[in-house]
N, C-alpha and C. Protein backbone atom coordinates (compact mmCIF):
# COMPACT_ATOMS: atom_id res chain seq x y z
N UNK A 1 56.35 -66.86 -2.94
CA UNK A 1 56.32 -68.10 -2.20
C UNK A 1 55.11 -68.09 -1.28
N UNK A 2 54.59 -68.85 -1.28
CA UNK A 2 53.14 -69.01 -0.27
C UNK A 2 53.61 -70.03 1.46
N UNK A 3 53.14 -70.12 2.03
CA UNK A 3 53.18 -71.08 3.25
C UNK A 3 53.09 -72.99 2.81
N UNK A 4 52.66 -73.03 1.96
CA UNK A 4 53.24 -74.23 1.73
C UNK A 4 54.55 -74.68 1.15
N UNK A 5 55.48 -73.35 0.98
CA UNK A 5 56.77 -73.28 0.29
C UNK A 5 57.77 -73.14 1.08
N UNK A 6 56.94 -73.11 2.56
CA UNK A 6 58.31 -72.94 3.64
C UNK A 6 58.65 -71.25 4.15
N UNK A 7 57.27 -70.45 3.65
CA UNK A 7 57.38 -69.31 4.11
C UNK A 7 56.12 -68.80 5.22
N UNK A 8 56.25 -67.86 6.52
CA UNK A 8 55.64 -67.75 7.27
C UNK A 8 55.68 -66.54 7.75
N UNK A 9 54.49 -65.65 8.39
CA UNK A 9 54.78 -64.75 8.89
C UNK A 9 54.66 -64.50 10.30
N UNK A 10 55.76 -63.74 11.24
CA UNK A 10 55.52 -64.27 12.51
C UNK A 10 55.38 -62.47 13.06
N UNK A 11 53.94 -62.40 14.06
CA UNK A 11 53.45 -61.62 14.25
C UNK A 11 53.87 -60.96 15.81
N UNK A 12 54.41 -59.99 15.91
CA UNK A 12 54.85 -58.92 16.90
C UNK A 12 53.61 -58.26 17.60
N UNK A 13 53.87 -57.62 18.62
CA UNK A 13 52.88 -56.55 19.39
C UNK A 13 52.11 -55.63 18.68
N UNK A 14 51.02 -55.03 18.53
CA UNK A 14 50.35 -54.26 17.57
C UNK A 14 50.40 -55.26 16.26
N UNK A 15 50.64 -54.16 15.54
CA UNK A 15 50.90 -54.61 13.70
C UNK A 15 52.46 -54.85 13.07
N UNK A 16 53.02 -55.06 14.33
CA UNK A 16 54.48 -55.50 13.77
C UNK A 16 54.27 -56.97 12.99
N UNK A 17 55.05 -57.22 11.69
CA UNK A 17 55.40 -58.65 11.77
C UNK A 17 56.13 -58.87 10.64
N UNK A 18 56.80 -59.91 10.60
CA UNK A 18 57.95 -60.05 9.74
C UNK A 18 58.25 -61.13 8.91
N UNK A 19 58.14 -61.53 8.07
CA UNK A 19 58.00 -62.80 7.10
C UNK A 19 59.49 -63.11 7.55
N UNK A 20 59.16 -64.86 7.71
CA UNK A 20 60.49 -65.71 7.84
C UNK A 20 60.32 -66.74 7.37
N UNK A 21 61.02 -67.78 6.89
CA UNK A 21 61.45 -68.95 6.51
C UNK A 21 61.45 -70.17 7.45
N UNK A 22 61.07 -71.67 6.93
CA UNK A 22 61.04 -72.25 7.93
C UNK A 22 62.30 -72.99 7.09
N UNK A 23 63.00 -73.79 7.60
CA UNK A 23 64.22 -74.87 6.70
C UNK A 23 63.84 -74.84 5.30
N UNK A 24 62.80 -75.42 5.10
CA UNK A 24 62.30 -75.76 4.04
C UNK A 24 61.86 -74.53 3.27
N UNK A 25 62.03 -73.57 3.73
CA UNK A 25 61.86 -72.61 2.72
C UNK A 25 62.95 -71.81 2.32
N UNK A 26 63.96 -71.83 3.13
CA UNK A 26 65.40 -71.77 3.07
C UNK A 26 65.99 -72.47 1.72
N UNK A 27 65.34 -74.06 1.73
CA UNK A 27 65.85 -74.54 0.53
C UNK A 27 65.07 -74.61 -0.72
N UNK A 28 64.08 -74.33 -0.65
CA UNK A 28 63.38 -73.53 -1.62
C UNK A 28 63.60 -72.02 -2.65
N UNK A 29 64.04 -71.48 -1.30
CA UNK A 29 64.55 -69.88 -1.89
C UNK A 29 66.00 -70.38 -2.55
N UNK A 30 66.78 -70.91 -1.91
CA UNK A 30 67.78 -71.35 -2.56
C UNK A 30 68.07 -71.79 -3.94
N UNK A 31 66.65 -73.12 -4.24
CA UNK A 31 66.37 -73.47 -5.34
C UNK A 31 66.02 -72.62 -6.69
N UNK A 32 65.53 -71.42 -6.25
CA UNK A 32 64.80 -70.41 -6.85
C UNK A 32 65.94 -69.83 -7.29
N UNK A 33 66.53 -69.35 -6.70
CA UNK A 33 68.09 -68.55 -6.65
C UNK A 33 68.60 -68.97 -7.53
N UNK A 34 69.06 -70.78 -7.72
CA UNK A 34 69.76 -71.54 -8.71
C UNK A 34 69.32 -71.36 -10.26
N UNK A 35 67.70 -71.55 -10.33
CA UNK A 35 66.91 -71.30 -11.17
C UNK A 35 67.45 -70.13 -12.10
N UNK A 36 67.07 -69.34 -11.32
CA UNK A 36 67.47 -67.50 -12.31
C UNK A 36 68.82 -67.28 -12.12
N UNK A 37 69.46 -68.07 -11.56
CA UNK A 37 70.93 -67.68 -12.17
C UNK A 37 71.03 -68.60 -13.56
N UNK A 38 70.38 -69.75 -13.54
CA UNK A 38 70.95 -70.54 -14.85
C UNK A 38 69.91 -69.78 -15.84
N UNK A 39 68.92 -69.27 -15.76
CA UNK A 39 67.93 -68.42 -16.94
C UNK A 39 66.66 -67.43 -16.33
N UNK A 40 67.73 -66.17 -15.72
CA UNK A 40 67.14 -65.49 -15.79
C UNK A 40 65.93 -65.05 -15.95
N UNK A 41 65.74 -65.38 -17.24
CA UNK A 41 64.00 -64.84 -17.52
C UNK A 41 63.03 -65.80 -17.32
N UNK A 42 62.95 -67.29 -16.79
CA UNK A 42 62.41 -68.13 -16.73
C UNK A 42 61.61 -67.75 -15.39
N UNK A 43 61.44 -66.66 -14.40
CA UNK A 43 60.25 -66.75 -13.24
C UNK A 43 59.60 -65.57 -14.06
N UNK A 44 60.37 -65.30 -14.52
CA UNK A 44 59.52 -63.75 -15.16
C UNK A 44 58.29 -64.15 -16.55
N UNK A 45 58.23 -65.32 -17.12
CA UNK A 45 57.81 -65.68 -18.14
C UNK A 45 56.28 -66.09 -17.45
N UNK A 46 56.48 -66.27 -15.97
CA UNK A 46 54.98 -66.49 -15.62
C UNK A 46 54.31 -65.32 -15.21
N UNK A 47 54.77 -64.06 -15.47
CA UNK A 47 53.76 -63.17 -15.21
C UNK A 47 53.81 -62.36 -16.38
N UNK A 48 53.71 -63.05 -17.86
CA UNK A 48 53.54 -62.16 -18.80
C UNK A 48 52.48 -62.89 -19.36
C-alpha cells in the first residue's frame, strides 16, 4: 500500500517510527482482506 492508499508513517525521536493507517486505509486494508479471502492467489499474480 503506498500513501495514497491511506497508509502513513509517523516518525518518533531518533529513528523510531511506525507505519499507521489513516480511515481510509483501514478500509482499504479491509478491502484487500475481502479480496484474498474470495481468491487467494489473485495479489500474488502481480508479482509473477
Amino acid at each position: 500500500m503506498d500513501t495514497e492508499d491511506g497508509i502513513i508513517w509517523v516518525y518518533g525521536i531518533g529513528d523510531d517510527q511506525v507505519m499507521a493507517f489513516t480511515d481510509f486505509g483501514i478500509e482499504n486494508l479491509m478491502e484487500l482482506i475481502r479480496m484474498h479471502k474470495e481468491d487467494p492467489e489473485l495479489l500474488t499474480r502481480w508479482n509473477r
